[in-house]
Protein backbone atom coordinates (compact mmCIF):
# COMPACT_ATOMS: atom_id res chain seq x y z
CA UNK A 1 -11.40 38.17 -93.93
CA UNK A 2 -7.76 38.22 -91.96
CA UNK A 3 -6.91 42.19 -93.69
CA UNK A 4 -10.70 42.94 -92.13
CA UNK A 5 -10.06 41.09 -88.84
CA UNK A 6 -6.28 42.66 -89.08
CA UNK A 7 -8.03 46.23 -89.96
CA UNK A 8 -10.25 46.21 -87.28
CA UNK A 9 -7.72 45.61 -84.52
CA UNK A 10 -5.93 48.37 -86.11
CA UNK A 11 -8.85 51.14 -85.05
CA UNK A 12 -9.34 49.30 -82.05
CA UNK A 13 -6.15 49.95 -80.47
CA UNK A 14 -5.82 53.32 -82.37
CA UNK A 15 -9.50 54.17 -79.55
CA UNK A 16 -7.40 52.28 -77.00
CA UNK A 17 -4.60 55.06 -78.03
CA UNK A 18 -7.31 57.63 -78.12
CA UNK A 19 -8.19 56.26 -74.44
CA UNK A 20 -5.35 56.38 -72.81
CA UNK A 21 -4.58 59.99 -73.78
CA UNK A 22 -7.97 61.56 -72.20
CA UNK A 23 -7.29 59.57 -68.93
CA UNK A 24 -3.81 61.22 -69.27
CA UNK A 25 -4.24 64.64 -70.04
CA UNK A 26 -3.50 67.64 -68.15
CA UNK A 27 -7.13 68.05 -66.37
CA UNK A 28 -7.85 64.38 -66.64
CA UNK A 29 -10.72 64.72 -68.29
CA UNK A 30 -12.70 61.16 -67.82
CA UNK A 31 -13.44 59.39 -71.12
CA UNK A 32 -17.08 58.93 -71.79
CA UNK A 33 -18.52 55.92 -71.84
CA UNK A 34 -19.44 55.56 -75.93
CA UNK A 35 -15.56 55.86 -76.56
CA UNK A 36 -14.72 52.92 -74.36
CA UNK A 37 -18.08 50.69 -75.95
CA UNK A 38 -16.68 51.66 -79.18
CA UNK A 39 -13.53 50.35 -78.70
CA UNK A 40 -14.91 47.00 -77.40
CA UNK A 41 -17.01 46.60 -79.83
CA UNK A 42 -14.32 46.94 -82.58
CA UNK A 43 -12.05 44.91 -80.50
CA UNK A 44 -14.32 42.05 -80.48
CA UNK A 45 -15.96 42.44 -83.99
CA UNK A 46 -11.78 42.11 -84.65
CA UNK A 47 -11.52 38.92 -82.70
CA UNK A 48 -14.84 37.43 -84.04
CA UNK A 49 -13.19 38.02 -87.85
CA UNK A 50 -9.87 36.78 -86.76
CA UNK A 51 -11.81 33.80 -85.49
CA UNK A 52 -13.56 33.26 -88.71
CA UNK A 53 -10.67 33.70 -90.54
CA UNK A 54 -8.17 31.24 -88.81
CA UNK A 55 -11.02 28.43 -90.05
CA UNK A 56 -9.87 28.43 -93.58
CA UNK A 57 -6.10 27.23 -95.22
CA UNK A 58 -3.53 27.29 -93.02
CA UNK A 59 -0.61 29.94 -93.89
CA UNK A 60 2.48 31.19 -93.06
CA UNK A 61 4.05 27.70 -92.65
CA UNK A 62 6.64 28.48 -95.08
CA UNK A 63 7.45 31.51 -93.57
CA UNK A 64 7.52 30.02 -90.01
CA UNK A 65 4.25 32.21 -88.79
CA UNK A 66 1.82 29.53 -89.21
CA UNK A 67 1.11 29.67 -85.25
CA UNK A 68 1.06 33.28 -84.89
CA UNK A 69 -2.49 33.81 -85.90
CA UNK A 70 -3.97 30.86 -82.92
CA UNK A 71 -1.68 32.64 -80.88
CA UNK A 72 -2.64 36.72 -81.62
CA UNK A 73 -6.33 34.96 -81.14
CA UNK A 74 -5.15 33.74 -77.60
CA UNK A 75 -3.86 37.20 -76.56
CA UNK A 76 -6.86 39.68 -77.91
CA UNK A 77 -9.34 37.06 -75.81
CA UNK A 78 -7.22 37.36 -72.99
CA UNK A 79 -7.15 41.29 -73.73
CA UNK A 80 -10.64 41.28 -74.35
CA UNK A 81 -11.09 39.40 -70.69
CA UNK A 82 -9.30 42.17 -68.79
CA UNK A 83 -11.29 44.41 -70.84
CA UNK A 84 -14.51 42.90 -69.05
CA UNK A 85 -12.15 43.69 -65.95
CA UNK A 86 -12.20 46.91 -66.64
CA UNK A 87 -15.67 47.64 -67.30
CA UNK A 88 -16.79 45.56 -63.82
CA UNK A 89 -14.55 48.26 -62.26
CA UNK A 90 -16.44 50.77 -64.11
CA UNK A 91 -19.93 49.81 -63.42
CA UNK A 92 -18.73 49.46 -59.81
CA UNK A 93 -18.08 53.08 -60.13
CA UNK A 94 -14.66 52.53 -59.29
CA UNK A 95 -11.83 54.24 -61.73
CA UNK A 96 -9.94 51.53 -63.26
CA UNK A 97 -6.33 51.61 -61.59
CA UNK A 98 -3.09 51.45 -63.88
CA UNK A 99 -2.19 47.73 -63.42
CA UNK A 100 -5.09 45.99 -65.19
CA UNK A 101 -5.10 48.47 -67.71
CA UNK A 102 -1.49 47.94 -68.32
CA UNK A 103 -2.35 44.10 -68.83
CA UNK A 104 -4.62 44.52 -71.20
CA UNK A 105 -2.68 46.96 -73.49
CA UNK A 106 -0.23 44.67 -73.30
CA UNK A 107 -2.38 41.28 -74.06
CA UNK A 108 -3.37 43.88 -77.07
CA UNK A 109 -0.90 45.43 -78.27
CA UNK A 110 1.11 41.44 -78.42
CA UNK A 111 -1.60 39.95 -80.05
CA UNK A 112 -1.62 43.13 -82.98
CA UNK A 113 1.94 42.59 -83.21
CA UNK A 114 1.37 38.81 -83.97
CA UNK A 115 -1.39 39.24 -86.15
CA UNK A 116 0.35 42.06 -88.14
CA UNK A 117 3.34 39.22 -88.58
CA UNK A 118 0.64 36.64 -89.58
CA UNK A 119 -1.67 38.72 -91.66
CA UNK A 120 1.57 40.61 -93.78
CA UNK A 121 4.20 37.93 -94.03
CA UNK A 122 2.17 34.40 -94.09
């Protein structure tokens, strides 16, 4: 269940990536909206397995990463909350400005990072 949680983070943030390029390219051409539900939906089908996942053996203890997987779980809710940001902006028909999207890439590209160090080393 944690290489499925882990897997499905992966493709969410590689739509993030996917994102993030048609806002920035030349022409700005405005993403539509199945790309961005997409990439929620992955993003919280990946949290939801993560979830499921932490509820069995501990691991990583050994390797000192037994925290990292409560704490990638922390960070992709709190990414998934500025997400929901995001989308209030969107329904409000108001283009989402640079600073929350920055906080949740961040919030989500940390918690990958800790769950790639929890799923591959514990």
């Amino acid at each position: 269940m944690l290489s499925f949680a882990f897997a499905l983070v992966l493709v969410a943030a590689s739509f993030g990536a996917l994102l993030v390029w048609m806002n920035l390219a030349p022409g700005r051409v405005a993403p539509r909206w199945p790309f961005g539900a997409l990439h929620a939906a992955l993003g919280a089908a990946g949290l939801g397995a993560l979830l499921l996942a932490l509820r069995g053996p501990p691991r990583g203890e050994a390797m000192g990463v037994g925290a990292f997987g409560r704490i990638a779980a922390w960070l992709l809710a709190l990414a998934l909350l500025m997400g929901l940001v995001l989308l209030s902006k969107r329904l409000r028909h108001r283009p989402p400005t640079s600073g929350p999207i920055g906080i949740h890439a961040t919030l989500a590209i940390s918690g990958a990072v800790m769950l790639a160090a929890y799923t591959l080393v514990g």
